[in-house]
Protein backbone atom coordinates (compact mmCIF):
# COMPACT_ATOMS: atom_id res chain seq x y z
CA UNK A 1 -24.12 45.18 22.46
CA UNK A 2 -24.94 48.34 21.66
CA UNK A 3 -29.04 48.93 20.55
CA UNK A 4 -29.67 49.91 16.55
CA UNK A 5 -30.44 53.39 16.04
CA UNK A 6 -32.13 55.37 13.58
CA UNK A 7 -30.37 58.56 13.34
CA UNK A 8 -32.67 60.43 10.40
CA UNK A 9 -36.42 58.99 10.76
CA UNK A 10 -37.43 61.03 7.71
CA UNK A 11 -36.07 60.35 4.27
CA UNK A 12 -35.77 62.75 1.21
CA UNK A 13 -38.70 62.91 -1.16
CA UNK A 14 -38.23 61.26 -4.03
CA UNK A 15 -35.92 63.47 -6.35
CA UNK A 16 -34.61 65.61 -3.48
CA UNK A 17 -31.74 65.25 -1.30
CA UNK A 18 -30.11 66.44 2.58
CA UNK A 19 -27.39 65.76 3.82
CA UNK A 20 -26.32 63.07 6.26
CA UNK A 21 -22.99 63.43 6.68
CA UNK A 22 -19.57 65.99 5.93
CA UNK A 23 -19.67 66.27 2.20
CA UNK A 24 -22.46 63.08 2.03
CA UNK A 25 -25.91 63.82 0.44
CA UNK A 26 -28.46 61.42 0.60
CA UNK A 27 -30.80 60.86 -2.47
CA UNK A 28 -34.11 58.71 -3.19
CA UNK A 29 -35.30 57.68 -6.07
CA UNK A 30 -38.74 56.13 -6.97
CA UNK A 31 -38.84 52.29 -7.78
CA UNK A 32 -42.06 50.54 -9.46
CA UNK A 33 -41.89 47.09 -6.98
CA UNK A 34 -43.08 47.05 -3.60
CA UNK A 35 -39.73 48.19 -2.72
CA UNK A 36 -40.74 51.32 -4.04
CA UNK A 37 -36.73 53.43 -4.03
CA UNK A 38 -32.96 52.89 -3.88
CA UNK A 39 -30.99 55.07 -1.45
CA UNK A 40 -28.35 56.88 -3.57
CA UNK A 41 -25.06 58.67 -2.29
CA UNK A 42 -23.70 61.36 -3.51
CA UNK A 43 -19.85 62.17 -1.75
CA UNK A 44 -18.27 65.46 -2.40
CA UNK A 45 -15.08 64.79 -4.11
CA UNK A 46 -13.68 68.34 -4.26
CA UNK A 47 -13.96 69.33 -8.31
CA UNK A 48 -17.05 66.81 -8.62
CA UNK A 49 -19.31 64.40 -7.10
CA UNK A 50 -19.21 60.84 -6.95
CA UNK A 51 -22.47 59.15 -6.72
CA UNK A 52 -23.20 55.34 -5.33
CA UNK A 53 -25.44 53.60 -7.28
CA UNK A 54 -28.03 55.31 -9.58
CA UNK A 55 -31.68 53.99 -10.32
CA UNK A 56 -33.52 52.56 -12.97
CA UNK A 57 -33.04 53.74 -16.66
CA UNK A 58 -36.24 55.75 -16.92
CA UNK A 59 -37.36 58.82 -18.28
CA UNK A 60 -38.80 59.78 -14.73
CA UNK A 61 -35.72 59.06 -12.99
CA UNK A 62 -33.33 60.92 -15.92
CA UNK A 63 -36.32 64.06 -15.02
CA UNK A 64 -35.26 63.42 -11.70
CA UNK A 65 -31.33 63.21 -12.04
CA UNK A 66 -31.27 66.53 -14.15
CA UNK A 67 -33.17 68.21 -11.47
CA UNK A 68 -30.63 67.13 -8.90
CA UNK A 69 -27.89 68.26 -11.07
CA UNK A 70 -29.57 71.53 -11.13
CA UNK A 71 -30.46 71.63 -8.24
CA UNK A 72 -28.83 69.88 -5.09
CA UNK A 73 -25.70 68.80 -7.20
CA UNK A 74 -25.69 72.32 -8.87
CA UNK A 75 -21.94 73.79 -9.75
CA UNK A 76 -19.84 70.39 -10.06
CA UNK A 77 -20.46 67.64 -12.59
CA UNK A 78 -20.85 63.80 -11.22
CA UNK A 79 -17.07 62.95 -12.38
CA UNK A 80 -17.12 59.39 -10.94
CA UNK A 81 -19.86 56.69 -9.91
CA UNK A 82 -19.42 54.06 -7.86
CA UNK A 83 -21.70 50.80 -8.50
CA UNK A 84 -22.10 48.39 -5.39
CA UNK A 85 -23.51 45.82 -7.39
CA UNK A 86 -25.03 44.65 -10.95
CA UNK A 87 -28.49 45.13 -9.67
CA UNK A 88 -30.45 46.91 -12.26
CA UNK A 89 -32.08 49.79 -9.04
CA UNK A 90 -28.14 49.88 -8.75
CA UNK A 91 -26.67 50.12 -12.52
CA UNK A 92 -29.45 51.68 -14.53
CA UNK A 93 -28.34 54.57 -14.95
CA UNK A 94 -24.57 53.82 -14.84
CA UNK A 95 -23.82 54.25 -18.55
CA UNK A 96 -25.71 57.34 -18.86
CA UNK A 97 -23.28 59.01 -15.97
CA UNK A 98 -20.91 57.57 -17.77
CA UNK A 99 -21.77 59.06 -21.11
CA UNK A 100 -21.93 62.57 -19.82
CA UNK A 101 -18.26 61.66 -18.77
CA UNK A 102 -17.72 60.15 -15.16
CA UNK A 103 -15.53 57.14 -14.38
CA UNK A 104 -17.37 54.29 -12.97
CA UNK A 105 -15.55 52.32 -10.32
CA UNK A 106 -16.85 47.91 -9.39
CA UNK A 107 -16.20 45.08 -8.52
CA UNK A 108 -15.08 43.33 -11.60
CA UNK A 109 -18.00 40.96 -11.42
CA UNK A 110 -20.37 43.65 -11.45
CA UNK A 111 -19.02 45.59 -13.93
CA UNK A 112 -18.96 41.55 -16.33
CA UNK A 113 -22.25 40.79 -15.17
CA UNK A 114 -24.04 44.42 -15.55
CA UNK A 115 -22.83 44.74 -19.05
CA UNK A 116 -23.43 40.74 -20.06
CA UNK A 117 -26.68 41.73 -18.68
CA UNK A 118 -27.85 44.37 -20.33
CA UNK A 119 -26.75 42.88 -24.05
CA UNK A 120 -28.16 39.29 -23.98
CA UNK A 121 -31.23 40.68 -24.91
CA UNK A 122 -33.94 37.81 -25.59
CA UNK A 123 -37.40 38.26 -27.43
CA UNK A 124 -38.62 34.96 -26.09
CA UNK A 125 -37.99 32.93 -22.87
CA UNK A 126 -35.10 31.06 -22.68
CA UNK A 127 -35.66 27.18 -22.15
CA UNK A 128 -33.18 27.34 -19.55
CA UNK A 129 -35.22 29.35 -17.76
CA UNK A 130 -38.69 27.95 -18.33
CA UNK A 131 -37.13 25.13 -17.12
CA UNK A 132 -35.53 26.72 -13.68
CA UNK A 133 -39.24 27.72 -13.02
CA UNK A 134 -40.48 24.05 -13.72
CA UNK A 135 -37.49 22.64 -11.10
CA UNK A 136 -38.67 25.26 -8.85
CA UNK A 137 -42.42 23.83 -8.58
CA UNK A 138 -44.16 27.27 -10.64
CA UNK A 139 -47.49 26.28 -11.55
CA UNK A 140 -47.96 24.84 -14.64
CA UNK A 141 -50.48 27.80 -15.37
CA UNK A 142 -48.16 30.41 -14.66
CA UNK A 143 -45.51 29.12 -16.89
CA UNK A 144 -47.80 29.43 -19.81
CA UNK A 145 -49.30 32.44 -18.86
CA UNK A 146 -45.03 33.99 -18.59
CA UNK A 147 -44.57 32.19 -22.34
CA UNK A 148 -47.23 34.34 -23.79
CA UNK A 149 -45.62 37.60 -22.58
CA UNK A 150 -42.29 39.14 -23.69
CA UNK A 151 -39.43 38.14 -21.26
CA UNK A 152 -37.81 40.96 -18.88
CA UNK A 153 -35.40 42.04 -20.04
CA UNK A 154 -31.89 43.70 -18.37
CA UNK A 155 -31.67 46.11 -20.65
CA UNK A 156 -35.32 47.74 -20.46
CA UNK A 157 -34.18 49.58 -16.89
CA UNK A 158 -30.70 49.74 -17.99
CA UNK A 159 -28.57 51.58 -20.05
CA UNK A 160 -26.09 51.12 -22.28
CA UNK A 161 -22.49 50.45 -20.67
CA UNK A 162 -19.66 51.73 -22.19
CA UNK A 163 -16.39 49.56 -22.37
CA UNK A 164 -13.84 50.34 -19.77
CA UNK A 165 -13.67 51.01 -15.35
CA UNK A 166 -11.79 51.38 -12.70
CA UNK A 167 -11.50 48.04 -10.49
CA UNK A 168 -12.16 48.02 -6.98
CA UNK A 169 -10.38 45.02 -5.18
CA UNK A 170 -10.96 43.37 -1.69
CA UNK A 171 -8.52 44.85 0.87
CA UNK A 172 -7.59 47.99 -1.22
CA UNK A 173 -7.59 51.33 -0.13
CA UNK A 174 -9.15 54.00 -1.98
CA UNK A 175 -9.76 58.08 -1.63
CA UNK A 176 -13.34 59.67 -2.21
CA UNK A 177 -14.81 62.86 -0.48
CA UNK A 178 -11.47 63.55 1.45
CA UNK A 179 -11.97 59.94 3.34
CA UNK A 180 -9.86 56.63 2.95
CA UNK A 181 -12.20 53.94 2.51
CA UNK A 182 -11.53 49.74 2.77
CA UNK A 183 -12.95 47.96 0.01
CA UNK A 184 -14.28 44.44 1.51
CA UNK A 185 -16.61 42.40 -0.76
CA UNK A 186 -20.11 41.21 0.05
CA UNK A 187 -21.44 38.20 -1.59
CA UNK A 188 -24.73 36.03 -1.76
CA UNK A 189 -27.50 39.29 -2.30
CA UNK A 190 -25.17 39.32 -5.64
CA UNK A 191 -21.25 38.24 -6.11
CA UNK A 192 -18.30 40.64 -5.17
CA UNK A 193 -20.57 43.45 -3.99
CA UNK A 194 -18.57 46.46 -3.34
CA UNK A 195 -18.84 48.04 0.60
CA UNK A 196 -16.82 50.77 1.85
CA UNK A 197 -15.59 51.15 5.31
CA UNK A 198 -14.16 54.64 6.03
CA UNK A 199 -11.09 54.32 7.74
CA UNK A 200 -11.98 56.45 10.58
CA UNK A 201 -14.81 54.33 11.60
CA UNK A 202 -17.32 57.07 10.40
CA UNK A 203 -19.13 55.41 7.73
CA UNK A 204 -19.92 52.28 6.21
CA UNK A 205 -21.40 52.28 2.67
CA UNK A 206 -23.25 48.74 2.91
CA UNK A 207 -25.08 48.50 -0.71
CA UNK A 208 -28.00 46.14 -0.84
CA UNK A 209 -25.73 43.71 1.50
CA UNK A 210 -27.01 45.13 5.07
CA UNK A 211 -30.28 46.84 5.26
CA UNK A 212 -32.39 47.66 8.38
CA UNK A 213 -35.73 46.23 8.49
CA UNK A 214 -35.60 43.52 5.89
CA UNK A 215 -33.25 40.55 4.66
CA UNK A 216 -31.62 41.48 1.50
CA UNK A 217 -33.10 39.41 -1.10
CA UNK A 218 -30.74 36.22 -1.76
CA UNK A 219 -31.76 34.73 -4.53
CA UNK A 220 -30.99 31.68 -7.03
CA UNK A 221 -31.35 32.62 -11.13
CA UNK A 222 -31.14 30.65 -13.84
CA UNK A 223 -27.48 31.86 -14.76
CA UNK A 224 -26.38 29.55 -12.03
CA UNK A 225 -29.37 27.26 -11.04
CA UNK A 226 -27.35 25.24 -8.54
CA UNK A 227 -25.37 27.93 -6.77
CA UNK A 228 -25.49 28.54 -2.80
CA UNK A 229 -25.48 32.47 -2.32
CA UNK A 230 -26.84 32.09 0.73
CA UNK A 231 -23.72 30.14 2.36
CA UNK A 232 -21.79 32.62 0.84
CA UNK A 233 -23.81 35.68 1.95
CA UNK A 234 -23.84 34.44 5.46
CA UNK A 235 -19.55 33.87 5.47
CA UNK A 236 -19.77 37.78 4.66
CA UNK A 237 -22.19 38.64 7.54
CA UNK A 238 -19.47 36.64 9.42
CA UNK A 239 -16.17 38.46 8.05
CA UNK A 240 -17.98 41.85 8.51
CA UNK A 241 -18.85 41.40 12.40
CA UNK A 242 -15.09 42.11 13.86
CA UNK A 243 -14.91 45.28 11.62
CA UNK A 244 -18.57 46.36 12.98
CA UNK A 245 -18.71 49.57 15.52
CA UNK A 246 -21.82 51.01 16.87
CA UNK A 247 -20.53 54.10 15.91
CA UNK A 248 -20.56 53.91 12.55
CA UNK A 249 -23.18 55.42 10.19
CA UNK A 250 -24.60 52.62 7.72
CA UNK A 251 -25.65 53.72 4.46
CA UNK A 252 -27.70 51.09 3.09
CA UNK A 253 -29.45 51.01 -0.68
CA UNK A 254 -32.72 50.58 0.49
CA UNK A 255 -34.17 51.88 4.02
CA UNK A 256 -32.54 54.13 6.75
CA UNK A 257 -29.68 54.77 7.24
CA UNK A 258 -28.66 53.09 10.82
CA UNK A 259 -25.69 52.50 13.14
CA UNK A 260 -25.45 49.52 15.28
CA UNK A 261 -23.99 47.39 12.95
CA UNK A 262 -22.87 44.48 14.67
CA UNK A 263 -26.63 44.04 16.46
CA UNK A 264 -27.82 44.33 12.62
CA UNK A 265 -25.47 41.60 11.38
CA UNK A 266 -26.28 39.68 14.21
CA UNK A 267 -30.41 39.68 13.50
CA UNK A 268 -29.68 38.69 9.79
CA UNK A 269 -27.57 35.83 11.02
CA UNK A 270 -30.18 34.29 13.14
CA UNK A 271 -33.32 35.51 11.16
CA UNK A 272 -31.60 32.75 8.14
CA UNK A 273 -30.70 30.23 10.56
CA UNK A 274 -34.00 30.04 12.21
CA UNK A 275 -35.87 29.98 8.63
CA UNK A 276 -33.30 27.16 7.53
CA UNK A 277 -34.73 25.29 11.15
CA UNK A 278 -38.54 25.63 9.96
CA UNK A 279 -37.08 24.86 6.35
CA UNK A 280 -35.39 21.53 7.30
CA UNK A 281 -38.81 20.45 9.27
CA UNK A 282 -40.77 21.15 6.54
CA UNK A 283 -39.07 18.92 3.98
CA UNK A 284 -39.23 15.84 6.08
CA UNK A 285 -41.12 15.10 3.22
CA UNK A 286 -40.18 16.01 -0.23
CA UNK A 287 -40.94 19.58 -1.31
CA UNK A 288 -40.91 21.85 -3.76
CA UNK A 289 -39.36 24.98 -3.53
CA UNK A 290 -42.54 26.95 -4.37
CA UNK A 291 -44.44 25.06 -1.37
CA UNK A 292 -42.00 26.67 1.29
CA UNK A 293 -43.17 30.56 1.00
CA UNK A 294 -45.54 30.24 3.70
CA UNK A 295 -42.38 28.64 5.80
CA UNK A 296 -40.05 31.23 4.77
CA UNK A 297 -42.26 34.20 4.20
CA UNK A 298 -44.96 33.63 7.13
CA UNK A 299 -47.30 35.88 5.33
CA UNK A 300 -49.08 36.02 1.88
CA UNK A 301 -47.79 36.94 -0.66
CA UNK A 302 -48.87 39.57 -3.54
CA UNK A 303 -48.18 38.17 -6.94
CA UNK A 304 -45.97 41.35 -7.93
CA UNK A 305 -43.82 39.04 -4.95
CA UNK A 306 -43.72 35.64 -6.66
CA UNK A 307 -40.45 35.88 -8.39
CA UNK A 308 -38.39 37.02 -5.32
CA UNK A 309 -39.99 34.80 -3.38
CA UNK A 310 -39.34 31.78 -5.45
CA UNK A 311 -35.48 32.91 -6.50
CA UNK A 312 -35.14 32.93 -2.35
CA UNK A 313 -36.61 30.04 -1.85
CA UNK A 314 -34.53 27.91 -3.66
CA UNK A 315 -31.60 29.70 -2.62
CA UNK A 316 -32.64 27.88 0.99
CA UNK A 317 -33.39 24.16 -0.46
CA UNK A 318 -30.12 24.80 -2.30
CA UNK A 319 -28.35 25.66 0.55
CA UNK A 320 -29.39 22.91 3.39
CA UNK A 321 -29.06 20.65 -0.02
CA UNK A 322 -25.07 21.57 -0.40
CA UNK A 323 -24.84 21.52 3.11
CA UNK A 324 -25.75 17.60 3.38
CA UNK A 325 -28.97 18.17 5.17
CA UNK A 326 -31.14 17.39 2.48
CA UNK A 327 -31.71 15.73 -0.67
CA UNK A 328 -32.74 16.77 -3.97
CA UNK A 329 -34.53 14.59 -6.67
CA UNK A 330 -36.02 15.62 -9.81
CA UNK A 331 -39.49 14.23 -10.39
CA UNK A 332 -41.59 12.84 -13.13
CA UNK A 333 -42.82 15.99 -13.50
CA UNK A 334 -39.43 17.72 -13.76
CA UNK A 335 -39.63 19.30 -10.73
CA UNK A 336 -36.52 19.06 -7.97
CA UNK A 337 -38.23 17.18 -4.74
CA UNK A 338 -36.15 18.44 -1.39
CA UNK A 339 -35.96 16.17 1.70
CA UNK A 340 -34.45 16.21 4.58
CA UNK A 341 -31.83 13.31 5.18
């Protein structure tokens, strides 16, 4: 199989932009995690731009976004954005395109979610999910420590979203930047996220669902606290292998771009399986899910980390639980006890 490559080693500063491929600029944009950006595309679509996926709702970002459109982007307005997923790196600034006049084009689940999202917004913590943190083994410390702080909240990175988009559909064929592209959903890193294959083999606009150098984060939220996304993130891996060619140039939301798909998919595949191995040895007695990072993670973690590393970490208990290799028993405590059968 052909090797991964690594065809631009240097990426854009944040706020600027070069271009990667015919008619495709590539644009960074700050993030405050330890994932510090999201990769943004912006396609030439003759009498304006489309851009994929468009950072957090922030003043420094907006700074950032009028320079480009000054700038870079300079002589065509952004008529059209295409979200991958609900993610708030992703959406953010979705509305705010949208508001100055482009179309935005999702998955319908994105589009639901993203706007559910951003108006369910809650001045104090939701007992569902103080009590997703208890199942999930958080420290009793912690949980009081989260009570006396105001929640997160969607819509503090994201804004507004206006009724009304354009759905894109699994199979379909669609026209951006002179280029047909294939819509086939992702899933699992979040439901019905939207990749793009170009139909010449050219280009694959992977989202958050492939990335070079790390696992997309697979998580488990209290919106759905018994859900498997990582069963259903793997089937995609799966479907996307006999459309992979080494050829192709991956456009990813976080990281280089890359070709050598197929070797990528390939690495993600076995890096889950072989964590679900340690996993299921682990919980030959019962666990929590919070006593697994150390399995999973093999490193330690900074506490800016805890949150993805606990909404991944019962995303693997809940998967070898649906999958019959373990059980799952809440304790007097309240907390869910996983053991393998």
């Amino acid at each position: 199989m052909a090797q991964i490559t690594t065809p631009f080693e240097t990426p854009p500063d944040f706020g600027s932009a070069i271009e990667i491929a015919d008619g495709i600029i590539w644009i960074r944009l700050p993030l405050p995690m330890a994932l510090d950006h999201v990769n943004i595309y912006a396609i030439d679509d003759g009498d304006g731009w489309c851009i994929v996926d468009t950072g957090y709702n922030t003043s420094k970002t907006i700074e950032m976004w009028e320079n480009l459109l000054s700038g870079p982007l300079s002589g065509k307005p952004v008529t059209k954005v295409l979200l991958t997923h609900h993610h708030p790196d992703h959406i953010g600034l979705a509305g705010w395109f949208m508001s100055r006049g482009a179309k935005l084009l999702t998955s319908r689940t994105a589009y639901l979610l993203g706007r559910m999202l951003t108006l369910d917004v809650q001045s104090e913590w939701p007992k569902e999910t103080i009590d997703f943190y208890r199942a999930s083994g958080m420290p009793q410390s912690m949980i009081e420590a989260r009570l006396k702080e105001r929640p997160y909240n969607f819509a503090d990175v994201v804004h507004p979203i206006p009724l009304g988009f354009d759905r894109l559909v699994e199979g379909t064929t669609i026209r951006l930047g002179g280029r047909d592209w294939i819509v086939r959903m992702g899933n699992g890193h979040a439901p019905e996220h939207v990749t793009l294959w170009a139909t010449d083999n050219s280009i694959v606009i992977a989202g958050d669902q492939v990335i070079l150098g790390i696992s997309p984060n697979i998580g488990v939220y209290p919106t759905e606290p018994d859900s498997d996304p990582l069963a259903e993130w793997l089937k995609a891996c799966v479907d996307f292998l006999p459309h992979a060619d080494p050829t192709q140039l991956v456009l990813s939301g976080h990281k280089l771009p890359f070709r050598g798909l197929g070797q990528r998919l390939e690495q993600l595949i076995e890096h889950h399986h072989q964590a679900l191995e340690r996993l299921s040895d682990f919980i030959s007695e019962p666990r929590a899910a919070v006593e697994a990072f150390d399995v999973l993670f093999g490193r330690t973690l900074k506490p800016v980390e805890f949150g993805f590393a606990l909404v991944e970490s019962v995303a693997h208990m809940n998967h070898l639980w649906m999958s019959g290799i373990a059980s799952r028993q809440l304790d007097a405590d309240s907390v869910f006890r996983f053991q393998k059968l």
